[in-house]
Protein backbone atom coordinates (compact mmCIF):
# COMPACT_ATOMS: atom_id res chain seq x y z
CA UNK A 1 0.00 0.00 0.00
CA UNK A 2 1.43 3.38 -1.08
CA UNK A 3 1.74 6.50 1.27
CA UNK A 4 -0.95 7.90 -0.49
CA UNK A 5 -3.62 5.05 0.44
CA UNK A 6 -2.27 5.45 3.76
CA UNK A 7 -2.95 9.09 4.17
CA UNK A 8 -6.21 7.97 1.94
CA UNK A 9 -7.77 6.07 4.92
CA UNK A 10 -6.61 7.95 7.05
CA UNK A 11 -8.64 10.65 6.07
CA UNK A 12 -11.28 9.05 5.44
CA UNK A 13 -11.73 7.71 8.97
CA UNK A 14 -11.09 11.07 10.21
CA UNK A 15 -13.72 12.20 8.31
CA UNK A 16 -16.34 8.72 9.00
CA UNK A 17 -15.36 10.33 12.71
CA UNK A 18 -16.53 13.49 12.24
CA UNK A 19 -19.86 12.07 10.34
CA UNK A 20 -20.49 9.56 12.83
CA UNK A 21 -20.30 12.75 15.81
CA UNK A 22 -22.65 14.78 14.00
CA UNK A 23 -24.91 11.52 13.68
CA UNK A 24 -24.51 11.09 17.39
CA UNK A 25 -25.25 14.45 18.11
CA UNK A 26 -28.54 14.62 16.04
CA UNK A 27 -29.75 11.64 17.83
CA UNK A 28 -28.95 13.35 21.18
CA UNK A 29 -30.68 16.70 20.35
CA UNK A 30 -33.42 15.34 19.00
CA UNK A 31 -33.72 13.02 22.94
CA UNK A 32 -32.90 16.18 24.26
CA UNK A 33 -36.03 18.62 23.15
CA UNK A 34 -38.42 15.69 22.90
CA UNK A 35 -41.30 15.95 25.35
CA UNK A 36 -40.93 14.30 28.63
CA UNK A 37 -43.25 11.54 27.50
CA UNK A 38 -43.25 11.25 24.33
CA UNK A 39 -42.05 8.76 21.86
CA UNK A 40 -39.11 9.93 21.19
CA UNK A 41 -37.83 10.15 24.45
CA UNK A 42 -38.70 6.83 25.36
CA UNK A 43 -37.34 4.69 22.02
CA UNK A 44 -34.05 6.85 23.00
CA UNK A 45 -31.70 4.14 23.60
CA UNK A 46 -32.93 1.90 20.67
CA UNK A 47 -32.50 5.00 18.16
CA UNK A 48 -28.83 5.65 19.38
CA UNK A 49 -28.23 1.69 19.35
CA UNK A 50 -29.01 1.64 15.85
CA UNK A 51 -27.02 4.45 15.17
CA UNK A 52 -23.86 3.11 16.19
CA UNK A 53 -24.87 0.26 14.52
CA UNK A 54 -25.50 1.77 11.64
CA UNK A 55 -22.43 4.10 11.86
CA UNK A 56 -20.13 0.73 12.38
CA UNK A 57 -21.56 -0.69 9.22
CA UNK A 58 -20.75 2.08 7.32
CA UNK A 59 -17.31 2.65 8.81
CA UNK A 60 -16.94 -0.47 7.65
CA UNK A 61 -17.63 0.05 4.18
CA UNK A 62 -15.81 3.14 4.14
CA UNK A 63 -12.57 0.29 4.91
CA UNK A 64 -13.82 -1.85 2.53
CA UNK A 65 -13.85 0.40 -0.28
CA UNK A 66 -10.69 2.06 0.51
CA UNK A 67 -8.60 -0.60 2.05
CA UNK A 68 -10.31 -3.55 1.06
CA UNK A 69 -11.61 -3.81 4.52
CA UNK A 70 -8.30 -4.42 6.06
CA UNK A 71 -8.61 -3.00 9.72
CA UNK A 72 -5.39 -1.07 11.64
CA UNK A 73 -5.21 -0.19 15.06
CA UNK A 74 -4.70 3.50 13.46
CA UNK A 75 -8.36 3.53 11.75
CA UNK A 76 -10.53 3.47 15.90
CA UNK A 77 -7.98 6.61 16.75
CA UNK A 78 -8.11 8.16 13.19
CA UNK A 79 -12.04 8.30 14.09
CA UNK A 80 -11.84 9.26 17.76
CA UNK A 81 -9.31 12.31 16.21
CA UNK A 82 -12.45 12.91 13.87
CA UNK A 83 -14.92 12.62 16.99
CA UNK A 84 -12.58 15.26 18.64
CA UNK A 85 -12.45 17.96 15.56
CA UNK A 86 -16.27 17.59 15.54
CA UNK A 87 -16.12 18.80 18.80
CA UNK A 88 -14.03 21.28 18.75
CA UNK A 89 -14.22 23.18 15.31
CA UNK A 90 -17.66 21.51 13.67
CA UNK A 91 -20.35 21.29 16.17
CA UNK A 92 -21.18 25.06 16.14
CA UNK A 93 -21.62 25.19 12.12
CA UNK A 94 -23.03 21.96 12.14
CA UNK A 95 -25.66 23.03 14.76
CA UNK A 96 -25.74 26.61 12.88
CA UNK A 97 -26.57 24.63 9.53
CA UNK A 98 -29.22 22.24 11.31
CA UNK A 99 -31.42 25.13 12.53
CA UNK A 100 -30.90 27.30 9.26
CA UNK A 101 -32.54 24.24 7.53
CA UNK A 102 -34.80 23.73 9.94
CA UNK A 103 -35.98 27.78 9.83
CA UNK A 104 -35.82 27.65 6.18
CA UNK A 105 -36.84 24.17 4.85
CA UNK A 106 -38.71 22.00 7.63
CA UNK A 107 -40.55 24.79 9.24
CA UNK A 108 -42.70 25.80 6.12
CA UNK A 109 -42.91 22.46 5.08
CA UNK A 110 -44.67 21.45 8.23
CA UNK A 111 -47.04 24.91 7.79
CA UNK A 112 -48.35 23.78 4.91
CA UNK A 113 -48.93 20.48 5.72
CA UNK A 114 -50.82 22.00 8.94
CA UNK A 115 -52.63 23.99 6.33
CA UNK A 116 -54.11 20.68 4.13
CA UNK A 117 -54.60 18.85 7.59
CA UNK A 118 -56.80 21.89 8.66
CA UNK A 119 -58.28 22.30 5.04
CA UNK A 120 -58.97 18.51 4.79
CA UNK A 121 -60.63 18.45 8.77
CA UNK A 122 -62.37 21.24 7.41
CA UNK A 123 -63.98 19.52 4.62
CA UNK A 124 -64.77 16.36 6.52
CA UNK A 125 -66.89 18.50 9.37
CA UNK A 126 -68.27 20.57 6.80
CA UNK A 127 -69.38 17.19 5.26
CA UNK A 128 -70.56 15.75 8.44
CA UNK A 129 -72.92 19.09 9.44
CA UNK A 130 -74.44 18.40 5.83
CA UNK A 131 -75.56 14.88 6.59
CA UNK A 132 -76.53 15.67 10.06
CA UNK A 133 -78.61 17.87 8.64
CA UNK A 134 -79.55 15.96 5.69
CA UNK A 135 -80.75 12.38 8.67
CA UNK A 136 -82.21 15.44 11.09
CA UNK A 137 -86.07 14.58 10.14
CA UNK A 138 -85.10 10.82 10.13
CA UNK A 139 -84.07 11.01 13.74
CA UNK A 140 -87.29 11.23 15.46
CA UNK A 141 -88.11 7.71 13.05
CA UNK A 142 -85.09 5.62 14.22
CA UNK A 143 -86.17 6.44 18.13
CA UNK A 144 -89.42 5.14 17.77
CA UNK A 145 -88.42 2.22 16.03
CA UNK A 146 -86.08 1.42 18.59
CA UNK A 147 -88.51 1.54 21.35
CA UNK A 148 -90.65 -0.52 19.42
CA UNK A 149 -88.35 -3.64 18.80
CA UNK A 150 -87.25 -3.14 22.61
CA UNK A 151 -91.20 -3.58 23.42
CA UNK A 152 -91.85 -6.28 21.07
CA UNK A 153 -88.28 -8.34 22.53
CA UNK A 154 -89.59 -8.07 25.82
């Protein structure tokens, strides 16, 4: 293997270790502003399980397709170096990037779903006043006929 594979993966495991923080770090702040009892907070430790599972798999084929998945004791502190960078220079433009999408891409995606939910529930009571309206003179009918099965059972 040539010093240039060499630096190669070495890179590249720095860089699976910065990946894999940010991963890690999204699965934390999403624990961490999840309601007390919601969902999220309580499939916690299964989401971050299959993260790292996840994130081992794919460090994996990171070696694979560099290194044709030969494994050196270099590659687990290559990615703790990258876990360390994260931390020091990338988490703040990481998190900086994660709420700029969030302010400019998820947040009016989810108003305008909320806006067909509300149109749709709209529609659907709208509907349902309408044949309410529509059975209204029927309703005194069905009562009667009820008590009279319930006499003629007895």
């Amino acid at each position: 293997m040539t010093v240039t594979a060499q630096f190669l993966s070495l890179l590249v495991m720095i860089a699976s270790g910065i990946v894999g923080a940010a991963c890690i770090d999204l699965v934390r702040t999403i624990k961490y502003y999840a309601p007390p009892r919601s969902f999220r907070r309580k499939g916690y430790i299964a989401l971050e399980l299959i993260t790292w599972l996840i994130l081992g798999i794919a460090s994996f084929y990171l070696l694979f397709n560099v290194r044709a998945g030969e494994w050196r004791i270099v590659d687990p502190i290559a990615q703790l170096a990258g876990f360390y960078c994260y931390q020091l220079y990338f988490q703040s433009v990481f998190r900086f990037g994660g709420r700029l999408i969030y302010i400019i891409l998820l947040r009016p995606l989810w108003l305008i779903f909320n806006f067909f939910v509300s149109i749709i529930r709209w529609i659907i009571r709208a509907i349902m006043r309408v044949v309410r309206l529509l059975l209204l003179p029927f309703t005194p009918l069905v009562k009667k006929t009820k008590q009279l099965r319930l006499k003629k059972s007895r």
